[in-house]
Protein backbone atom coordinates (compact mmCIF):
# COMPACT_ATOMS: atom_id res chain seq x y z
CA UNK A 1 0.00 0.00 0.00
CA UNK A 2 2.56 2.39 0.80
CA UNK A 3 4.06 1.67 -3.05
CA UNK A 4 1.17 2.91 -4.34
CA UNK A 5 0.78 6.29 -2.32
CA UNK A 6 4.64 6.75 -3.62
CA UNK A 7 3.79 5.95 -7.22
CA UNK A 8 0.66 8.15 -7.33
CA UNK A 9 2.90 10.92 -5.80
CA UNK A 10 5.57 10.16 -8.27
CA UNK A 11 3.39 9.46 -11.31
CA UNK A 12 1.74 13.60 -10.24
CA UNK A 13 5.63 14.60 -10.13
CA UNK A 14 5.90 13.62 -13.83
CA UNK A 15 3.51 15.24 -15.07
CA UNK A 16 3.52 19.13 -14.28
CA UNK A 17 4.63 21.82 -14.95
CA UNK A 18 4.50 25.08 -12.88
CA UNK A 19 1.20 26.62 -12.35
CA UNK A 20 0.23 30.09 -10.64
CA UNK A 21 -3.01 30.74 -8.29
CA UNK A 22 -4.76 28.57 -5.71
CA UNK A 23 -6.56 25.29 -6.03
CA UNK A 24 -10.15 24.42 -6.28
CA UNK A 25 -12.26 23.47 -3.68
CA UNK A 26 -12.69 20.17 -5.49
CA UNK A 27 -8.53 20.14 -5.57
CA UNK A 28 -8.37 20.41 -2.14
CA UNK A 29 -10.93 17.80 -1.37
CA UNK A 30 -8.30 15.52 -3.52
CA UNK A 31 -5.38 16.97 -1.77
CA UNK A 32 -6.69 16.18 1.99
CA UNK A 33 -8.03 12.70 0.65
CA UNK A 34 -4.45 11.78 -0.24
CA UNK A 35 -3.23 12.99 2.87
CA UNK A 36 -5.56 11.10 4.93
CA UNK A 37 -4.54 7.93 2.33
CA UNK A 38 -0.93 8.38 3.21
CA UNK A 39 -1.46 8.41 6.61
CA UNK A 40 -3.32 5.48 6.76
CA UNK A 41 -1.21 3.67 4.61
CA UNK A 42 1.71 4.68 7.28
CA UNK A 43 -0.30 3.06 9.77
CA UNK A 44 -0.44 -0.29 7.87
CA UNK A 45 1.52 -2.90 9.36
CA UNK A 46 3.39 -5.97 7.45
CA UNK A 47 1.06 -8.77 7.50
CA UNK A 48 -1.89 -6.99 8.50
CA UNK A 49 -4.57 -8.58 6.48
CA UNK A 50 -5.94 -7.23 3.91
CA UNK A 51 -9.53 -7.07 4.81
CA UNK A 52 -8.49 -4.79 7.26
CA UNK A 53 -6.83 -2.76 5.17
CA UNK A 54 -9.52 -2.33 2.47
CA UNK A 55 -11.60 -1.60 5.37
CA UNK A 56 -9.33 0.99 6.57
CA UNK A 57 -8.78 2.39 3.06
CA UNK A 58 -12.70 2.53 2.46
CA UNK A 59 -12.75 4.32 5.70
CA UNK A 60 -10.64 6.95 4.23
CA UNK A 61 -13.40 7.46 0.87
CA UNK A 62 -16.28 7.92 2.56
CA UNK A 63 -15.09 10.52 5.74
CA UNK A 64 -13.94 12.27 2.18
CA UNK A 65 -17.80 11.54 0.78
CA UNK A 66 -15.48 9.73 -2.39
CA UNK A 67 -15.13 6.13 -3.69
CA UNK A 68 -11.72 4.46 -4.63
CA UNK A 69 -13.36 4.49 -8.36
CA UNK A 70 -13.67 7.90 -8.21
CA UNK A 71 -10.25 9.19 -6.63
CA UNK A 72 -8.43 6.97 -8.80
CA UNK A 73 -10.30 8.84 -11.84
CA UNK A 74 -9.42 12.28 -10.51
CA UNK A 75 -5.72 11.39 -10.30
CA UNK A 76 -5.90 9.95 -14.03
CA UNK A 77 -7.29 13.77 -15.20
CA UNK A 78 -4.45 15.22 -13.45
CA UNK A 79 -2.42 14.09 -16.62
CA UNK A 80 -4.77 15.99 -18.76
CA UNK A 81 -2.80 19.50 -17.47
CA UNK A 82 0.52 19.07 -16.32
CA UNK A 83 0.49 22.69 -14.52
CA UNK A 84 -2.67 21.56 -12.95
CA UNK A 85 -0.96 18.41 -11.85
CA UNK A 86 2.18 20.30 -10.77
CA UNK A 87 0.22 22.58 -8.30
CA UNK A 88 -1.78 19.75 -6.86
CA UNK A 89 1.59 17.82 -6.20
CA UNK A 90 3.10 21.16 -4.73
CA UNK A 91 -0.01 21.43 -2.02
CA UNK A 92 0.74 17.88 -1.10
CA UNK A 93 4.55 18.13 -1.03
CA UNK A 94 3.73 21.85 1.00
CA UNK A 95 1.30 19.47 3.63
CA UNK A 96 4.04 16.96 4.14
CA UNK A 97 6.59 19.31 4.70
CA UNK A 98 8.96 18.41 1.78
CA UNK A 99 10.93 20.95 -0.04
């Protein structure tokens, strides 16, 4: 789980370029979503089983009123606009505290 929070952060990296101005309310939905998802992932311990992760996961999507379905779609349009994709990767990289 924790290979896939670092790919999707990754595969965001790829894509941008820089963009100016702030990020939709929609954007930050998908920004604090993520951030919950890493956290959660963090908490996942080796072995744990995977019911219980799925469960913990599917915790995440609906305190974010969101399905997995549906997050995963928003981070495929992020490759539509790289800038777009670029300042949603900065507000997650500026939440985590990495520079």
């Amino acid at each position: 789980m924790k290979r896939f929070a670092i790919a999707l952060l990754f595969s965001i990296v790829a894509i941008g370029c820089s963009k100016k101005g702030g990020l939709s309310s929609e954007d930050a939905g998908y920004v604090n979503t993520t951030l919950d998802l890493m956290r959660t992932r963090a908490n996942v311990k080796p072995g744990m089983d995977s019911a219980v992760v799925k469960s913990m996961l599917d915790t995440v999507y609906r305190r974010h009123h969101t399905s997995r379905a549906e997050y995963l779609a928003q981070t495929s349009a992020l490759g539509d606009d790289p800038k777009h994709a670029e300042a949603v990767y900065n507000a997650i990289k500026d939440s985590v505290g990495i520079k």
